[in-house]
Protein backbone atom coordinates (compact mmCIF):
# COMPACT_ATOMS: atom_id res chain seq x y z
CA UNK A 1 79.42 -1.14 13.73
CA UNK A 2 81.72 1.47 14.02
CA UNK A 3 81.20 5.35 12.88
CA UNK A 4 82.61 7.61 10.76
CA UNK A 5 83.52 11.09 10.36
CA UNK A 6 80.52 12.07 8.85
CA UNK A 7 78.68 10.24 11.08
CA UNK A 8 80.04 11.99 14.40
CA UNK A 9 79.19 15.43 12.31
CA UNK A 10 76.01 14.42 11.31
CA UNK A 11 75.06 13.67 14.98
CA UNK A 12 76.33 16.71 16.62
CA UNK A 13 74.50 18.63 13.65
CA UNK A 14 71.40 16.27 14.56
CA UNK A 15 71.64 16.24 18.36
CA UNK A 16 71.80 20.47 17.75
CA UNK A 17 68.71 21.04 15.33
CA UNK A 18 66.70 18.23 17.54
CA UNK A 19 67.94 20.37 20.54
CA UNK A 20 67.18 23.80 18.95
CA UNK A 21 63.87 21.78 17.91
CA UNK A 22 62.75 20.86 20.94
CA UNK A 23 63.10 24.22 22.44
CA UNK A 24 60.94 25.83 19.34
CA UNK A 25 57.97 23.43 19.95
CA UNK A 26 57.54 24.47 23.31
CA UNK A 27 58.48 28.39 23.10
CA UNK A 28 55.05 29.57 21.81
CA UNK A 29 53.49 28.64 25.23
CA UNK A 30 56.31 28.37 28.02
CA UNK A 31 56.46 31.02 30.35
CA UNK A 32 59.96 32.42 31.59
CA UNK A 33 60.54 29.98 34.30
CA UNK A 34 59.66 27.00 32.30
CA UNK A 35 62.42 27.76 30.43
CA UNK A 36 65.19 26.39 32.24
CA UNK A 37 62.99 22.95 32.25
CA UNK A 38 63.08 23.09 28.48
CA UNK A 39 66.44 24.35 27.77
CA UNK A 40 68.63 21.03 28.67
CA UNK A 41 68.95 18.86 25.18
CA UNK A 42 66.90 15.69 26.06
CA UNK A 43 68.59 12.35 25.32
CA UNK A 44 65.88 10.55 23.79
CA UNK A 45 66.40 10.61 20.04
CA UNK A 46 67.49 7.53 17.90
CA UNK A 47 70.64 9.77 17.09
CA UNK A 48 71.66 9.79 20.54
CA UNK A 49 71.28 6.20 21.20
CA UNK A 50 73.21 5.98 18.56
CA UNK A 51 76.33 7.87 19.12
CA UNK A 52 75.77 5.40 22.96
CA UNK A 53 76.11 2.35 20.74
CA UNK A 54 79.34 3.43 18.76
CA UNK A 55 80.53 4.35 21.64
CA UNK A 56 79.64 0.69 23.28
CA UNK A 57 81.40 -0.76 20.17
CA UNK A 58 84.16 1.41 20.42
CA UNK A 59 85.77 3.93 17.40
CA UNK A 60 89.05 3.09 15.72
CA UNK A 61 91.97 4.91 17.24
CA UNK A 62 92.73 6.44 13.11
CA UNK A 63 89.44 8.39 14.03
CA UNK A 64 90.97 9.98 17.24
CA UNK A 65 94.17 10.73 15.18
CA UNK A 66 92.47 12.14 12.38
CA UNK A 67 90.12 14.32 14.80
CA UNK A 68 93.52 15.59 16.40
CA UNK A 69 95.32 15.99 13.33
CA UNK A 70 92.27 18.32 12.45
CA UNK A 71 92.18 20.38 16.09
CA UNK A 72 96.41 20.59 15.80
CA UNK A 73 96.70 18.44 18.69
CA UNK A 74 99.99 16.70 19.26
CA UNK A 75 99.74 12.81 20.53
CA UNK A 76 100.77 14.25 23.76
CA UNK A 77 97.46 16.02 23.76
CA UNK A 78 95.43 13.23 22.94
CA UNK A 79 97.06 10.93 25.54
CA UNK A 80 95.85 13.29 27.99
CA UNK A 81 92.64 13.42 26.89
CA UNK A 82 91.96 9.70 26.92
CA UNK A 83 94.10 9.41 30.46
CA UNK A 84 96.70 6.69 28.85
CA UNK A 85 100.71 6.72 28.79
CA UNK A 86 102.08 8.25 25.35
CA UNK A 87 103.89 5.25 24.84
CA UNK A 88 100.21 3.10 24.80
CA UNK A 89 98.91 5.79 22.53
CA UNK A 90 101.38 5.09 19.82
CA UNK A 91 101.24 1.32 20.30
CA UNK A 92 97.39 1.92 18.81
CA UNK A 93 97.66 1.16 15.48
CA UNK A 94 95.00 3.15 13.18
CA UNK A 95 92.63 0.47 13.16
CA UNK A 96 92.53 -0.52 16.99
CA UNK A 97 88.98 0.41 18.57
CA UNK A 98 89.46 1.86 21.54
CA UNK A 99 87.09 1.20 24.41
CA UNK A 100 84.17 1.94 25.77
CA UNK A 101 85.64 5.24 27.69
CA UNK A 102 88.07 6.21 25.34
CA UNK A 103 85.50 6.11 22.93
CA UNK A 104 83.13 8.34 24.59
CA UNK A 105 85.97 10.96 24.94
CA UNK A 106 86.60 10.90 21.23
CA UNK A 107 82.49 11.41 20.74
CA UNK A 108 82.85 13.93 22.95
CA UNK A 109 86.07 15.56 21.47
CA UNK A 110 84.32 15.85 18.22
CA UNK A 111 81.05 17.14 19.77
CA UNK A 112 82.86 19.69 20.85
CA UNK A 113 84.76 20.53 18.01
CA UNK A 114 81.43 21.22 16.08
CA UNK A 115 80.23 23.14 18.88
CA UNK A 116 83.92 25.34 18.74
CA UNK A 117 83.43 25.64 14.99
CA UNK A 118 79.96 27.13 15.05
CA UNK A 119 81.23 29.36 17.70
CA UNK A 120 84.03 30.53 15.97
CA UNK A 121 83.32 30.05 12.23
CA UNK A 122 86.73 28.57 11.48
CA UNK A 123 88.98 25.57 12.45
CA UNK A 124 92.11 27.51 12.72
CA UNK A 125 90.53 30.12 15.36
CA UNK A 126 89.50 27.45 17.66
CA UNK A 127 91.95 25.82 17.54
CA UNK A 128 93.90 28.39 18.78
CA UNK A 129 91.37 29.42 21.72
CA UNK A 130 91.55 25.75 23.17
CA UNK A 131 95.27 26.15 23.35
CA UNK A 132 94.87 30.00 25.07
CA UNK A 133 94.38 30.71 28.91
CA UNK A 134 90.99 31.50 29.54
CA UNK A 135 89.94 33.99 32.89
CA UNK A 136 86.85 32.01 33.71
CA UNK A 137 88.89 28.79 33.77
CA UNK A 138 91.37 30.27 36.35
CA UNK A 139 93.87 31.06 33.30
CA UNK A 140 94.02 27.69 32.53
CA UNK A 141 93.87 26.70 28.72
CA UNK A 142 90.07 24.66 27.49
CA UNK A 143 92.34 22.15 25.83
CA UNK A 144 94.16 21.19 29.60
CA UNK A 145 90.52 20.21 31.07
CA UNK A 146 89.40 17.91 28.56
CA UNK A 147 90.70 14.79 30.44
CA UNK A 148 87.31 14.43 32.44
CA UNK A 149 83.59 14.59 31.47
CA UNK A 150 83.27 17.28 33.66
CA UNK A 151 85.84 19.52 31.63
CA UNK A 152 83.95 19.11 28.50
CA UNK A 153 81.35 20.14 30.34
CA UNK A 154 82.64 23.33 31.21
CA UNK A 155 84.21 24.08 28.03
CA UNK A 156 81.17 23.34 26.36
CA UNK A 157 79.12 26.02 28.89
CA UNK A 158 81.92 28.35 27.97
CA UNK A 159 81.61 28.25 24.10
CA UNK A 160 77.85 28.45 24.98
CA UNK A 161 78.61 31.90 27.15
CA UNK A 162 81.12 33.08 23.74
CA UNK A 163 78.34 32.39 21.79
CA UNK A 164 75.68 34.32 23.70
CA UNK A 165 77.85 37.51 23.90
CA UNK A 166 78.31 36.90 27.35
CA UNK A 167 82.46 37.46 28.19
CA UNK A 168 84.29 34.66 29.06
């Protein structure tokens, strides 16, 4: 089984509304310090196991390339971001499924292009901000972090700052 583009979308969009859903259920009654136990997504849904077991199965690399044809990334960029030689990356014909870890990184890659595109509204202007220097990331661009779980991590907390007002 592999997924889709509409799939990964329609994940991210679920794994978002069950996240913002989760926190709902509990806000009538949780006090402010219970809310940092309720405000990490729980991994629990059928969704998420999911997007685990795509990932498991691996994605076909013409995903990847159409995800970074989409964020204007060159194949350099995505060679970094699944930690592989240019040369293999081109090798990959469109219908090659990746593995395990290189599929998780193109889950998370599109994850986090959702999350950029409700942030900034459009394609085009986050696009550009993953390609900018940022101050919190010591002037280094979001785009240069994304070859480790923990950089999508931190990009992800940054958006999440952007989109809270807070200035980043």
């Amino acid at each position: 089984m592999t997924i889709t583009t509409n799939d990964i979308i329609f994940v991210s969009k679920y794994h978002c509304m069950s996240y913002n859903k989760n926190i709902d259920e509990y806000s009538s009654y949780a006090n402010e310090p219970a809310v940092a136990y309720i405000s990490k997504p729980r991994y629990t849904s059928s969704a998420d196991l999911m997007v685990v077991r795509n990932a498991r199965s691996g994605l076909k690399t013409g995903y990847f390339y159409f995800l970074g044809d989409k964020m204007d990334l060159s194949v350099s960029d995505l060679a970094k971001i699944l930690n592989v030689s240019l040369r293999t990356l081109q090798r990959y014909l469109p219908d090659h499924l990746l593995d395990t870890d290189a599929s998780a990184k193109v889950i998370q890659l599109s994850l986090l292009n959702h999350h950029g595109l409700d942030v900034f509204g459009t394609q085009q202007s986050f696009n550009s901000w993953l390609k900018a220097p940022v101050m919190d990331l010591e002037y280094q661009t979001p785009l240069s972090l994304l070859d480790t779980p923990f950089g999508f991590e931190l990009v992800h907390h940054i958006l999440g700052r952007i989109e809270h007002g807070v200035f980043a």
